[in-house]
N, C-alpha and C. Protein backbone atom coordinates (compact mmCIF):
# COMPACT_ATOMS: atom_id res chain seq x y z
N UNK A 1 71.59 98.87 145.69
CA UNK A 1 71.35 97.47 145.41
C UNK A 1 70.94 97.27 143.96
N UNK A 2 70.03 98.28 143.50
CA UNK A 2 69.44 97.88 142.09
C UNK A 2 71.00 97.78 141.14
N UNK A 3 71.59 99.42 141.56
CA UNK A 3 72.83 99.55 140.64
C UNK A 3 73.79 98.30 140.15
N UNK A 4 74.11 97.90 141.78
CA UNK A 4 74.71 96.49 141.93
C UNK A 4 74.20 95.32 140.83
N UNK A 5 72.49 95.36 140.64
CA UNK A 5 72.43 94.40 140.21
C UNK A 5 72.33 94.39 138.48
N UNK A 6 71.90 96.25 138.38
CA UNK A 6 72.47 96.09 137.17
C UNK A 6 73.35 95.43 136.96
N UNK A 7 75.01 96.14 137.34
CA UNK A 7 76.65 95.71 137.03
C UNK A 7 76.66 94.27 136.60
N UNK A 8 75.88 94.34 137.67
CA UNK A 8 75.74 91.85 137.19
C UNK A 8 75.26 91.73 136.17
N UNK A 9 73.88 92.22 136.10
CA UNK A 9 73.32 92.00 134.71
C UNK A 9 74.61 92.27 133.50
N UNK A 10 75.35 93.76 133.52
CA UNK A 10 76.06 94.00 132.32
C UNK A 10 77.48 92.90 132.01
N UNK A 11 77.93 92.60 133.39
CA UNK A 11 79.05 91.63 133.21
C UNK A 11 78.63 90.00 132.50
N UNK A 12 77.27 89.78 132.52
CA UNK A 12 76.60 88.50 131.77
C UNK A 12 76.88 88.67 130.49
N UNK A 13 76.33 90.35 130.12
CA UNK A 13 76.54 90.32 128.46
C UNK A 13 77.22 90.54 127.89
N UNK A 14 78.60 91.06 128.43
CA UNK A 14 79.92 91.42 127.69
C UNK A 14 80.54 90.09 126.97
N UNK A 15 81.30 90.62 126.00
CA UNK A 15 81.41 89.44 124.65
C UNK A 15 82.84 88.86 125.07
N UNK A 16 83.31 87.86 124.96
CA UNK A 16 84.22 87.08 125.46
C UNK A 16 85.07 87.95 124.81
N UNK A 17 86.95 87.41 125.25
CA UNK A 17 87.88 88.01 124.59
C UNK A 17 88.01 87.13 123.49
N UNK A 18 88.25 87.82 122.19
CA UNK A 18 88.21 87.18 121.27
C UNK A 18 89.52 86.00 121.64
N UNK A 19 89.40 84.85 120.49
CA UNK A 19 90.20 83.46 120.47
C UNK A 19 91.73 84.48 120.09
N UNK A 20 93.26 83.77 120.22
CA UNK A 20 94.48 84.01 119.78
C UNK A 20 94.07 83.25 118.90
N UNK A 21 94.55 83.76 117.55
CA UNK A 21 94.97 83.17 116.27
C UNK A 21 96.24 82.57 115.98
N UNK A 22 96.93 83.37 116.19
CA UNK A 22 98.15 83.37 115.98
C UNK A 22 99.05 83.72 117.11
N UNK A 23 100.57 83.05 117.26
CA UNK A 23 101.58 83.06 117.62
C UNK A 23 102.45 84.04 117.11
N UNK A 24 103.17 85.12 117.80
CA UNK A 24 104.01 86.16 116.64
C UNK A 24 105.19 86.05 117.70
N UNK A 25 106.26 86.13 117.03
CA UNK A 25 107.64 86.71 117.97
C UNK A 25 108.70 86.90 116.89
N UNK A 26 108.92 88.63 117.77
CA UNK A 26 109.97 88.83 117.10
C UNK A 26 110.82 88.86 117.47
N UNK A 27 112.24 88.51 116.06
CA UNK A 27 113.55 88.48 116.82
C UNK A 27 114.23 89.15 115.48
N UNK A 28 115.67 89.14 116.15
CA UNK A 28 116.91 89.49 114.65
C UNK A 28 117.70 89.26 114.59
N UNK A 29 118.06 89.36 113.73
CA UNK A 29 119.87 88.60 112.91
C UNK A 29 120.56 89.10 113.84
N UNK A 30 120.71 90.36 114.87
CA UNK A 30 121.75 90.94 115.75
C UNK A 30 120.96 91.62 117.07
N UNK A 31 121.40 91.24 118.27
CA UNK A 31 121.27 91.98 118.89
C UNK A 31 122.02 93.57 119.19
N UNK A 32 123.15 93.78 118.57
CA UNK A 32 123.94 94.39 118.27
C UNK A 32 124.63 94.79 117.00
N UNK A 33 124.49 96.16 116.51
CA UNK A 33 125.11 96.29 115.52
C UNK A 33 126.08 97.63 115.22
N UNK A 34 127.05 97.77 114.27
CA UNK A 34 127.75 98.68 113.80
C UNK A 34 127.10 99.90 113.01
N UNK A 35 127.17 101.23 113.23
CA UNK A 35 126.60 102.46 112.04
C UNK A 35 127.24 101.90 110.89
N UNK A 36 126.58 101.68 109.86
CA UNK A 36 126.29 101.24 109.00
C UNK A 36 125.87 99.95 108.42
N UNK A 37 125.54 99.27 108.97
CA UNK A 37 125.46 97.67 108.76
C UNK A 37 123.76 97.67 108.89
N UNK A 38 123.67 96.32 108.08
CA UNK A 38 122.22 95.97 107.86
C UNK A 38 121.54 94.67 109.02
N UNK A 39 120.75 94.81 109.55
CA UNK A 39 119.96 93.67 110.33
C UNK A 39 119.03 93.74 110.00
N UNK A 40 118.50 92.23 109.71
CA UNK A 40 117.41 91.64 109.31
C UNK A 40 116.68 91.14 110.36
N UNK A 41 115.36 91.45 110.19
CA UNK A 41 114.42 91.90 111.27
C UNK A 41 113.42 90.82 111.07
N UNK A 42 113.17 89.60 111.87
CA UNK A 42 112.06 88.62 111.56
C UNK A 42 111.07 88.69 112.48
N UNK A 43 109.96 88.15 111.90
CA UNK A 43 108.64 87.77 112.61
C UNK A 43 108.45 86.17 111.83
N UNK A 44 108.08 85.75 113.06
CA UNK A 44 108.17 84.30 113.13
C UNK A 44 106.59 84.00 113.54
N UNK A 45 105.20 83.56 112.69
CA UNK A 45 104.18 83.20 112.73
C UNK A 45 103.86 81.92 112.31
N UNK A 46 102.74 81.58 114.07
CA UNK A 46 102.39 80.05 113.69
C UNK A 46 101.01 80.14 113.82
N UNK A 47 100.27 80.34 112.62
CA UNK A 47 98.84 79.89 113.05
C UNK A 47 98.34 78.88 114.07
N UNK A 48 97.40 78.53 114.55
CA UNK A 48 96.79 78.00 115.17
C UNK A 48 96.13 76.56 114.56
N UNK A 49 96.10 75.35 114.98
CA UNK A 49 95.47 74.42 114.30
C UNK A 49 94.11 74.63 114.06
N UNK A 50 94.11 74.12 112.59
CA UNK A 50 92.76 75.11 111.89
C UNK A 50 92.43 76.17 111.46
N UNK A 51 93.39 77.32 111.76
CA UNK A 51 93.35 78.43 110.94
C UNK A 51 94.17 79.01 110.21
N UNK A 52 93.88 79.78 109.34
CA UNK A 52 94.54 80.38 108.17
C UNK A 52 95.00 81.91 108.16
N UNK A 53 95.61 82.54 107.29
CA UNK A 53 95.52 83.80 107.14
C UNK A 53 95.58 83.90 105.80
N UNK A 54 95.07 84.93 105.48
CA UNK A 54 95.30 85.22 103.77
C UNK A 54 96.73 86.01 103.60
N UNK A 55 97.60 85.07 102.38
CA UNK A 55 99.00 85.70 101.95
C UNK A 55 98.27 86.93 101.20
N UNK A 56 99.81 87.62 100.62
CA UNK A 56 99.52 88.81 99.57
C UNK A 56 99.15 88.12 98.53
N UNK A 57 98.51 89.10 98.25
CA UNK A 57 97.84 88.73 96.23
C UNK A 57 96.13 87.84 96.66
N UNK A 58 96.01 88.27 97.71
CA UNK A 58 94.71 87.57 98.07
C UNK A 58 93.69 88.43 97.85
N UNK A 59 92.72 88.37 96.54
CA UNK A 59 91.78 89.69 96.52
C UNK A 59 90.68 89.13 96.67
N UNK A 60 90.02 90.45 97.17
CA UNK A 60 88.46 90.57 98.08
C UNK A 60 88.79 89.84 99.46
N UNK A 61 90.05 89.62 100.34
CA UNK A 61 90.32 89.39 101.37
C UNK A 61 91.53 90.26 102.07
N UNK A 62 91.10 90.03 103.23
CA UNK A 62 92.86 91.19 103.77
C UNK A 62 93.64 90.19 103.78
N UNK A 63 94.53 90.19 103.21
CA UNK A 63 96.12 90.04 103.53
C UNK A 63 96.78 89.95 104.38
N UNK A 64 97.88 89.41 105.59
CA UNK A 64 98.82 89.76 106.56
C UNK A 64 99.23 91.06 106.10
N UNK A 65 99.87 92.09 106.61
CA UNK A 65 100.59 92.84 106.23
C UNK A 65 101.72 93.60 107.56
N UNK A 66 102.69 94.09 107.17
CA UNK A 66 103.03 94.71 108.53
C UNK A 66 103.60 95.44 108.38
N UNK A 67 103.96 96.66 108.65
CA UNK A 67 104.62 98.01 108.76
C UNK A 67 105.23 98.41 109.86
N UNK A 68 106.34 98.89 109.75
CA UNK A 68 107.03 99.30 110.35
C UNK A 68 107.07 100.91 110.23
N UNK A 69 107.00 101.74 112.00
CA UNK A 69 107.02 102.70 111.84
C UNK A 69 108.44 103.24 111.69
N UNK A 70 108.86 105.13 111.00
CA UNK A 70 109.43 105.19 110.43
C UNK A 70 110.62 105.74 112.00
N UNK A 71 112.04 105.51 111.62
CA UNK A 71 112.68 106.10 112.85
C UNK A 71 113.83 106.85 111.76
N UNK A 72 114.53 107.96 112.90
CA UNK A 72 115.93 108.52 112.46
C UNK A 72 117.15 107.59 111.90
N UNK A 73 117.91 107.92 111.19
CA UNK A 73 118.93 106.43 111.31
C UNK A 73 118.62 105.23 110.94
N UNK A 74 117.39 105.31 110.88
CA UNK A 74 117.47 103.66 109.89
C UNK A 74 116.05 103.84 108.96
N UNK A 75 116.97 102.95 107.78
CA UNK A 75 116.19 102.87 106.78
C UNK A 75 115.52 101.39 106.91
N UNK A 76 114.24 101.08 106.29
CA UNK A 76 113.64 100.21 106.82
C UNK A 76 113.28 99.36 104.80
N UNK A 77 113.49 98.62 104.48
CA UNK A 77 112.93 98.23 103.36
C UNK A 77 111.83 97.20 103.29
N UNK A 78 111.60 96.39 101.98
CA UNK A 78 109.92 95.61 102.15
C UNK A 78 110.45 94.21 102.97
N UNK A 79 109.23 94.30 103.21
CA UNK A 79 109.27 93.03 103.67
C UNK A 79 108.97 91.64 102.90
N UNK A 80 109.77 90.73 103.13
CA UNK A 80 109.58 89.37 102.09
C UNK A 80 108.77 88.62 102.75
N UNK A 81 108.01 88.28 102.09
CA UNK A 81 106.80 86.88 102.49
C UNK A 81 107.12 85.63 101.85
N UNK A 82 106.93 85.03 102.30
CA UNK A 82 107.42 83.13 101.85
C UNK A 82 106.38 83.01 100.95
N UNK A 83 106.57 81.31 100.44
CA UNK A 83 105.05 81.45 99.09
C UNK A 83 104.32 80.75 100.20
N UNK A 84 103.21 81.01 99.71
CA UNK A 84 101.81 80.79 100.62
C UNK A 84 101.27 79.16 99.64
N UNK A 85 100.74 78.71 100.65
CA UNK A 85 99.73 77.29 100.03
C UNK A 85 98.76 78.23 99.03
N UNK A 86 98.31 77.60 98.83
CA UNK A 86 97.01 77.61 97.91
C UNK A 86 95.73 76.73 98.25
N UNK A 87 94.51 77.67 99.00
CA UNK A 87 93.32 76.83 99.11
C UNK A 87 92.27 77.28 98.43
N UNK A 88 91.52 76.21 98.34
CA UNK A 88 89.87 76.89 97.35
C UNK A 88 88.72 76.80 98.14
N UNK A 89 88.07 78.52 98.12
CA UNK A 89 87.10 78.11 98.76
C UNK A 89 85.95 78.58 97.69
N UNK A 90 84.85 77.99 97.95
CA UNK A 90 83.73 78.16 96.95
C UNK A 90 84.26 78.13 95.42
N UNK A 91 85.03 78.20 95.05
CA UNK A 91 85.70 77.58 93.80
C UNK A 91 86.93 78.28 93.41
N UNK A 92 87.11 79.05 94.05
CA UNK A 92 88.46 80.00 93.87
C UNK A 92 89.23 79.91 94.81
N UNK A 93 90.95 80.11 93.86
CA UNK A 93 92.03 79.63 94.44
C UNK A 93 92.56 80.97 95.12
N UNK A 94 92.88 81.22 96.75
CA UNK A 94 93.38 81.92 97.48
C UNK A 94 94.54 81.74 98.23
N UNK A 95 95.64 82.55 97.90
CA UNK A 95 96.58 82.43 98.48
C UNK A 95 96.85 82.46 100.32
N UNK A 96 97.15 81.53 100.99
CA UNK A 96 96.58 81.32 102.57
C UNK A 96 98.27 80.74 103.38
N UNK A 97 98.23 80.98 104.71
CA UNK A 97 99.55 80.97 105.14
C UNK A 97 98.89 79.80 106.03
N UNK A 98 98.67 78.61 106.23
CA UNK A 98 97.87 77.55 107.31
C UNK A 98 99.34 76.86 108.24
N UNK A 99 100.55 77.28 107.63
CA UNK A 99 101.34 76.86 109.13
C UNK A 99 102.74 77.33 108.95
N UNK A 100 103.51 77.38 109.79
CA UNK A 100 103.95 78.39 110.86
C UNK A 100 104.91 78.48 109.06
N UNK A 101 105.50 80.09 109.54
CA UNK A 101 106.39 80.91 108.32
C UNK A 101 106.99 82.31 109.30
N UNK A 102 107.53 83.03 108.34
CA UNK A 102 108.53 83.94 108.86
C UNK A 102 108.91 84.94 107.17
N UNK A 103 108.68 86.12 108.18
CA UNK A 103 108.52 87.22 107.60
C UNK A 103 109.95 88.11 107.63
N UNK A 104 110.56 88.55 106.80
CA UNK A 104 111.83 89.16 106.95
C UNK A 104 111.58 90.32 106.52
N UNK A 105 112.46 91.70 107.37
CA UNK A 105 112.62 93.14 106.95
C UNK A 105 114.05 92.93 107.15
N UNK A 106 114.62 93.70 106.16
CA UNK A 106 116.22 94.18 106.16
C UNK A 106 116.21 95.62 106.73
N UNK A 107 117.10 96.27 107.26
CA UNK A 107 116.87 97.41 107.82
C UNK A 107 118.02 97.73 107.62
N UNK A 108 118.61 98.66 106.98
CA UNK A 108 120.21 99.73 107.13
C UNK A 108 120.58 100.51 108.27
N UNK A 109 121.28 100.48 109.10
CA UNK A 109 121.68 101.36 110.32
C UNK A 109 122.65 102.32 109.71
N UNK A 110 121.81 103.82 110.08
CA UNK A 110 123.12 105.16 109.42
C UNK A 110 124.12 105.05 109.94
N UNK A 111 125.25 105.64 109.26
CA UNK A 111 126.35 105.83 109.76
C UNK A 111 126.58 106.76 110.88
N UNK A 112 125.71 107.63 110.65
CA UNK A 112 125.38 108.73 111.94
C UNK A 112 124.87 108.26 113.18
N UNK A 113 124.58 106.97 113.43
CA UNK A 113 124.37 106.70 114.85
C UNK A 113 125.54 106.84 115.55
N UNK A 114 124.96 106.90 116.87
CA UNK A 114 126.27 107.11 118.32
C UNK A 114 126.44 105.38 118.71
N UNK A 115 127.65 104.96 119.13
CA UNK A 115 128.04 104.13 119.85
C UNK A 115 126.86 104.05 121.30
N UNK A 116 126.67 102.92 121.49
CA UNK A 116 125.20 102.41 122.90
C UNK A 116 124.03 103.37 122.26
N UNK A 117 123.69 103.82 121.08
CA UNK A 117 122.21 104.15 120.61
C UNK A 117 121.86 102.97 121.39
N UNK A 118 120.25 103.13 121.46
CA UNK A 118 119.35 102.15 121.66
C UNK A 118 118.25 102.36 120.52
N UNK A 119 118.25 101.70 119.43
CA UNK A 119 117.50 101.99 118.68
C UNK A 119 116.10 100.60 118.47
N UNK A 120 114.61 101.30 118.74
CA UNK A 120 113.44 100.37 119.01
C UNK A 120 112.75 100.78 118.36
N UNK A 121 112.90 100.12 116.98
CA UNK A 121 111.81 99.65 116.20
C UNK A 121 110.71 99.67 116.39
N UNK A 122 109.39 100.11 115.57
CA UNK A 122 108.33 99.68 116.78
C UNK A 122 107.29 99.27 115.17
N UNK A 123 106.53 97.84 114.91
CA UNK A 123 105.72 97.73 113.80
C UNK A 123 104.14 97.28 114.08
N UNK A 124 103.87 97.00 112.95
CA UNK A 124 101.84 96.16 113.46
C UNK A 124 102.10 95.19 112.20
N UNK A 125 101.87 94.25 112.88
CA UNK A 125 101.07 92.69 112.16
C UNK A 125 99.80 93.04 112.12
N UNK A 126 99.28 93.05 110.84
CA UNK A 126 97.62 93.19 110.35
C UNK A 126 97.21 92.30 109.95
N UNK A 127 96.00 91.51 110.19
CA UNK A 127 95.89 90.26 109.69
C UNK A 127 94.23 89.76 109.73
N UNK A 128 93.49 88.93 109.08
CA UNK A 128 92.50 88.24 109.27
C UNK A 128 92.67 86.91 109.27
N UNK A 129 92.86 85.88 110.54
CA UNK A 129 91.82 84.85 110.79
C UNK A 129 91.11 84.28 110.47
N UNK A 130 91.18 83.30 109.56
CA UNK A 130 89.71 82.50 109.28
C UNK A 130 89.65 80.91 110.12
N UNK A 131 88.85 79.71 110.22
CA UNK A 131 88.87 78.73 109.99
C UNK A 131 88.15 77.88 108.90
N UNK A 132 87.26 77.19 108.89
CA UNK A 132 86.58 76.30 108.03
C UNK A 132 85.33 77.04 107.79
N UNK A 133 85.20 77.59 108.77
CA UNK A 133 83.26 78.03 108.88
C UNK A 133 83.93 79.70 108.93
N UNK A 134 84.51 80.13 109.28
CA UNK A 134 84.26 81.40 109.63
C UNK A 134 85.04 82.59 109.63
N UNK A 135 85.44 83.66 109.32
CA UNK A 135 86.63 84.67 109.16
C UNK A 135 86.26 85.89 110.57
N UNK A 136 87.00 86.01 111.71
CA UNK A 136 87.14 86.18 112.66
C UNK A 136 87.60 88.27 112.32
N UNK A 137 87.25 89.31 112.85
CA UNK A 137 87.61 90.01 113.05
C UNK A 137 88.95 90.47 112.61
N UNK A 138 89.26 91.32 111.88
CA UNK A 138 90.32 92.02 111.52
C UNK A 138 91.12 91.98 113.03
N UNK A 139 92.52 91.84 112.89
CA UNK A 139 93.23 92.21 114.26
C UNK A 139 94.44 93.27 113.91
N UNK A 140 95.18 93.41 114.73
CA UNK A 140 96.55 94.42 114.79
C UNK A 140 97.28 94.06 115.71
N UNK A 141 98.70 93.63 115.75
CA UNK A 141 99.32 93.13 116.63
C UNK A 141 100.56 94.38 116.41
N UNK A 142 100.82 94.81 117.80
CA UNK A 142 102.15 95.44 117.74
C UNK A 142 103.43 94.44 118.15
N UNK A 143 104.66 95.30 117.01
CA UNK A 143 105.97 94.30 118.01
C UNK A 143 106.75 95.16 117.70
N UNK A 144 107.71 94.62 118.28
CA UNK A 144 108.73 95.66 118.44
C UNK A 144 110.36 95.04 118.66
N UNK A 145 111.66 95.09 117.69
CA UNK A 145 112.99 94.95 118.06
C UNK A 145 113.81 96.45 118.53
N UNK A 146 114.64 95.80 119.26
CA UNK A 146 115.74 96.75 120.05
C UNK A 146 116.73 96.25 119.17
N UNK A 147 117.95 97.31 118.82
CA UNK A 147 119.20 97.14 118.83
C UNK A 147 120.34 97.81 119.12
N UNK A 148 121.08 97.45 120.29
CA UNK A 148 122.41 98.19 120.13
C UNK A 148 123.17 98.71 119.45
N UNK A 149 123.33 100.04 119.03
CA UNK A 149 124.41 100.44 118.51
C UNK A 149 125.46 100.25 118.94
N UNK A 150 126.66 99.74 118.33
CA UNK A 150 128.36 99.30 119.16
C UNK A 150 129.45 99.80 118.46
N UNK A 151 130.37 100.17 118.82
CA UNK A 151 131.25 100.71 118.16
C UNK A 151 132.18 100.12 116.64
N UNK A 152 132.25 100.24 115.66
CA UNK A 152 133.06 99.45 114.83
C UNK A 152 132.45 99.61 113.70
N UNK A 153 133.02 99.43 112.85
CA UNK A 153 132.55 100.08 111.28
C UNK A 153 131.65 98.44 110.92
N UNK A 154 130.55 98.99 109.80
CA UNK A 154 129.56 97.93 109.12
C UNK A 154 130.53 96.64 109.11
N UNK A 155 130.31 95.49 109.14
CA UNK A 155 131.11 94.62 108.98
C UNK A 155 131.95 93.93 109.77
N UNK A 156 132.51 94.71 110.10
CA UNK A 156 133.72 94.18 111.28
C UNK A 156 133.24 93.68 112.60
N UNK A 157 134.24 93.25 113.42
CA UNK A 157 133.98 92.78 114.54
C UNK A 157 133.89 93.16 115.67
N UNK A 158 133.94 94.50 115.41
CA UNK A 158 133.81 96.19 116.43
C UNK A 158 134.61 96.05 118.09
């Protein structure tokens, strides 16, 4: 009985799940592609009304950032960020993403893939959260695209 009433006691003090910030989904230029051909790989983010994230070039703050881990067969290049607003807080101007944008990776598929590869991407969205009053916990979001390998040279209509 006491045990029991510990458990109760501990389930009172556990800390809520933190708030969603953000909206992420990924998608791509192809669900399907040819050994050698390039697909462009998006993440599509909508903050939340009222909050922000810090763009690149944002110092003494984290940044979005996202990486992609590395696979066989495909080369993975940078990723492009849109231009960010510009807000000031305490008197300095910080580069901030406050509504919805989209993040692009280009990716090269080797020529050495097999016809029906299944090739799955796998990356992390890194990011801080703020609103008006407050900057929320560092987060990490995983995502992840699939793509078919299909028969037919880069380009064509396979």
């Amino acid at each position: 009985m006491l045990f029991a009433l510990f458990l109760y006691g501990l389930s009172l003090f556990q800390l809520p799940t933190p708030p969603k910030h953000l909206t992420i989904t990924a998608t791509s230029s192809a669900a399907t592609a040819a050994p050698g051909s390039k697909v462009s790989l998006f993440l599509d983010i909508t903050p939340n009304p009222g909050i922000h994230v810090y763009a690149p070039g944002a110092k003494d703050y984290l940044p979005i950032a996202v990486t992609i881990d590395p696979h066989p067969g495909v080369t993975v290049g940078a990723v492009k960020y849109p231009k960010s607003d510009t807000m000031v807080f305490e008197g300095e101007r910080v580069p901030v993403y406050q509504k919805a944008f989209r993040l692009v990776d280009e990716v090269s598929l080797a020529s050495s893939l097999k016809t029906a590869d299944m090739v799955t991407l796998i990356g992390t969205v890194k990011y801080q959260a703020c609103d008006d009053h407050v900057c929320y916990f560092p987060a990490s979001v995983p995502v992840s695209w699939t793509i078919k390998v299909r028969a037919g040279k880069a380009g064509g209509a396979g």
